[in-house]
Protein backbone atom coordinates (compact mmCIF):
# COMPACT_ATOMS: atom_id res chain seq x y z
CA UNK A 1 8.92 2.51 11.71
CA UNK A 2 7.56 5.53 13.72
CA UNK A 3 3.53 5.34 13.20
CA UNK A 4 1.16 7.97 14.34
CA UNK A 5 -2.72 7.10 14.84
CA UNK A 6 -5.18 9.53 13.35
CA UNK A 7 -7.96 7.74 14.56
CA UNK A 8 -7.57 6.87 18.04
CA UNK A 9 -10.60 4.58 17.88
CA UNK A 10 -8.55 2.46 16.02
CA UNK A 11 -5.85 -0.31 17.24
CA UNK A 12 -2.34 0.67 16.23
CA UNK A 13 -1.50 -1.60 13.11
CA UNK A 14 0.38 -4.52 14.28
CA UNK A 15 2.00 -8.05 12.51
CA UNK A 16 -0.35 -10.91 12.96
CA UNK A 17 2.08 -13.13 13.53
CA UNK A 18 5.64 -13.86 13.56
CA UNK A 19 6.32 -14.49 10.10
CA UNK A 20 4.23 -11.51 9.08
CA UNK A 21 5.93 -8.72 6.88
CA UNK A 22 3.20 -7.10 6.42
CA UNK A 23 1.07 -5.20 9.51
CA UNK A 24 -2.65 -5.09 8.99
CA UNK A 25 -4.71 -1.43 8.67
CA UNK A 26 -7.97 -1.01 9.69
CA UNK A 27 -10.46 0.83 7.65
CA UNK A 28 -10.79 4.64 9.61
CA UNK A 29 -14.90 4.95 9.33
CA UNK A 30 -17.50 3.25 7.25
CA UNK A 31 -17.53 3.09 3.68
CA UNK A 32 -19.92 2.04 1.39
CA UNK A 33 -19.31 1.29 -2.33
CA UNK A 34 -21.65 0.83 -5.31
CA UNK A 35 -21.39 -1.58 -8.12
CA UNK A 36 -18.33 -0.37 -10.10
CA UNK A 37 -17.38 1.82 -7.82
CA UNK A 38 -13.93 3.80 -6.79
CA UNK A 39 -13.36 4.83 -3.04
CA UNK A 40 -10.32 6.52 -1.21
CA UNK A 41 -10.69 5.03 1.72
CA UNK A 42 -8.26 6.23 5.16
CA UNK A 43 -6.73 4.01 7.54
CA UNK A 44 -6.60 6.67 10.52
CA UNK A 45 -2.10 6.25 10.41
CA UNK A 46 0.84 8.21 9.54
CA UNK A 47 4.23 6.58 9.11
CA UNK A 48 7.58 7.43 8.38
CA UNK A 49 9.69 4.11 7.42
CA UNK A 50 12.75 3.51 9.71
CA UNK A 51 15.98 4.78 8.41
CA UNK A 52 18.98 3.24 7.46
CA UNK A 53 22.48 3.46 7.29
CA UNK A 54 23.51 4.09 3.69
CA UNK A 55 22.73 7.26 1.59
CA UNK A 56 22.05 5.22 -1.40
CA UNK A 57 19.16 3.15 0.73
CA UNK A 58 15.99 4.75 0.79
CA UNK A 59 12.86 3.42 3.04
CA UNK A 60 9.57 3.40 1.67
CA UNK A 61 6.37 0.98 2.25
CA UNK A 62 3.76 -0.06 -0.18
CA UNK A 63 0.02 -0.73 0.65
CA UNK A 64 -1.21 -4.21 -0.62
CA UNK A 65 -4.48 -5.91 -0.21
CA UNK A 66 -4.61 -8.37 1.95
CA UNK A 67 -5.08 -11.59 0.00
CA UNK A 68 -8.48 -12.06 1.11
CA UNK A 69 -9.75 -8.69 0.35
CA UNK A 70 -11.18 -9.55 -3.03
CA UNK A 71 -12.89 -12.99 -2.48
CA UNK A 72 -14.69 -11.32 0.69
CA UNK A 73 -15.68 -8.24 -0.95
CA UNK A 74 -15.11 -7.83 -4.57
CA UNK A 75 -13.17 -4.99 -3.82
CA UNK A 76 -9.53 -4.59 -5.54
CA UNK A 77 -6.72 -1.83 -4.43
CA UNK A 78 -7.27 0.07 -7.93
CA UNK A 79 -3.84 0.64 -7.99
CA UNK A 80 -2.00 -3.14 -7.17
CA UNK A 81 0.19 -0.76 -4.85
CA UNK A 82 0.43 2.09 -3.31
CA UNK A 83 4.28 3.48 -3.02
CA UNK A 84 4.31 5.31 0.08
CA UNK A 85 7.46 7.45 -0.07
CA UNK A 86 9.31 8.24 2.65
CA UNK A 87 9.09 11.68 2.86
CA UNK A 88 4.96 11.36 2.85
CA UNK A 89 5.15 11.29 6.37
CA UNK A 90 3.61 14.33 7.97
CA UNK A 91 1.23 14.81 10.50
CA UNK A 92 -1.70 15.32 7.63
CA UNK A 93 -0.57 12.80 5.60
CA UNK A 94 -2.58 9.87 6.20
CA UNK A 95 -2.36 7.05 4.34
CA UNK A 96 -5.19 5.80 2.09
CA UNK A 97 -5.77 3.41 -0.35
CA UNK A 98 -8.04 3.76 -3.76
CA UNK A 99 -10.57 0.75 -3.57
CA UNK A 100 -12.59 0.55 -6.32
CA UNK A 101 -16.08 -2.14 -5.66
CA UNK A 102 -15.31 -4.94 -9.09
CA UNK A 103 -18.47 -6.75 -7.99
CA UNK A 104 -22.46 -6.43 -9.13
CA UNK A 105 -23.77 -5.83 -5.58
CA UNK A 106 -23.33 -2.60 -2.79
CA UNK A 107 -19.95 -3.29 -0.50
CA UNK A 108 -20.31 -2.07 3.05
CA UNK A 109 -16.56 -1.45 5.28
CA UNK A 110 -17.08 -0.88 8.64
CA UNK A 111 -14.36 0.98 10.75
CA UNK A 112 -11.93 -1.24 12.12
CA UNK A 113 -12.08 -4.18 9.31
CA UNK A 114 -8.33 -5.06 7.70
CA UNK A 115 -8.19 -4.98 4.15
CA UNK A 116 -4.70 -3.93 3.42
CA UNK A 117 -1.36 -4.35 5.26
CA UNK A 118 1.76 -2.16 5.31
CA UNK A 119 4.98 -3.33 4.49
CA UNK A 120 8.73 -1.54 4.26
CA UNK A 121 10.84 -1.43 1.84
CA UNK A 122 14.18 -0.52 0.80
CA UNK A 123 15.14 0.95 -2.88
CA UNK A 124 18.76 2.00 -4.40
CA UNK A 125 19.21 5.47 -5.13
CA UNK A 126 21.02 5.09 -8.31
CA UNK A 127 22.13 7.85 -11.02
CA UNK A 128 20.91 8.23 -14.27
CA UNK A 129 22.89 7.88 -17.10
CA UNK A 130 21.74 8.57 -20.52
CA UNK A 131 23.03 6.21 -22.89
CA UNK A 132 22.39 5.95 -26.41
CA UNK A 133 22.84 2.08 -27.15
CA UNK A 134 22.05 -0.27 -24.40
CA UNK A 135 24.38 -3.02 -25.35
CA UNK A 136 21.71 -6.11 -24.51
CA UNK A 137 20.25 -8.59 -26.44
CA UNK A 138 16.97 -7.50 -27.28
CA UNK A 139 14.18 -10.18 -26.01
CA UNK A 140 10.76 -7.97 -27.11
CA UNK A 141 8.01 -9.55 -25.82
CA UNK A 142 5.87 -8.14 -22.80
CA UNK A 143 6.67 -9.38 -19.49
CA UNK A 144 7.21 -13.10 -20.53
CA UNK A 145 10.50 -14.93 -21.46
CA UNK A 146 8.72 -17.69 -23.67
């Protein structure tokens, strides 16, 4: 992945260790946050993900919160995720993430602390094809099989 730092006070992003698959951001300036409060909040990069060999393969990354984000903090990414497509990937386009404060009590970020991590992805390309039966059992529901 080529990565570009906007804010060269910051460390470039790296994986904490081995088994990482995420890298860690740091938080580009200081950020406070109200009770209830939403945020954008920079992490001083550009990236565009590495490419790869098949046309129907296309690299993206998605900002998550690093799992400990929300029991320091109280903050959430309002969002889950952020897809980062792959063509977002210009000089001004800096990736941020929407924080938004869940908590009772002022949140403070200061510049350099990791809340989220970057990792890549790849998605199929497929084409669409409108059908007018889709031939499946229906299962209804929402999101559960029981």
């Amino acid at each position: 992945m080529n990565i570009r730092r906007v804010n060269k006070k910051l460390p470039l992003p790296k994986y904490q260790t081995n088994g990482s698959v995420g890298i860690d951001l740091h938080v580009s300036g200081n950020h406070t946050f109200a009770p209830k409060e939403a945020k954008i909040v920079p992490f001083g990069i550009n990236v565009k993900p590495q490419q790869t060999v098949f046309q129907t393969e296309v690299p993206f990354t998605i900002l998550v919160p690093r799992s400990s984000l929300f029991k320091k903090t109280g903050l959430i990414l309002a969002n889950s995720v952020g897809i980062i497509d792959n063509d977002y990937s210009g000089n001004d386009d800096e990736i941020k993430g929407l924080l938004y404060n869940t908590s009772d009590v002022i949140v403070t970020l200061r510049e350099g602390d990791r809340i989220c991590q970057l990792v890549q992805l790849i998605a199929l390309k497929t084409e669409l094809k409108e059908v007018t039966n889709m031939e499946s059992k229906n299962r209804k529901g929402f999101g559960s099989t029981d």
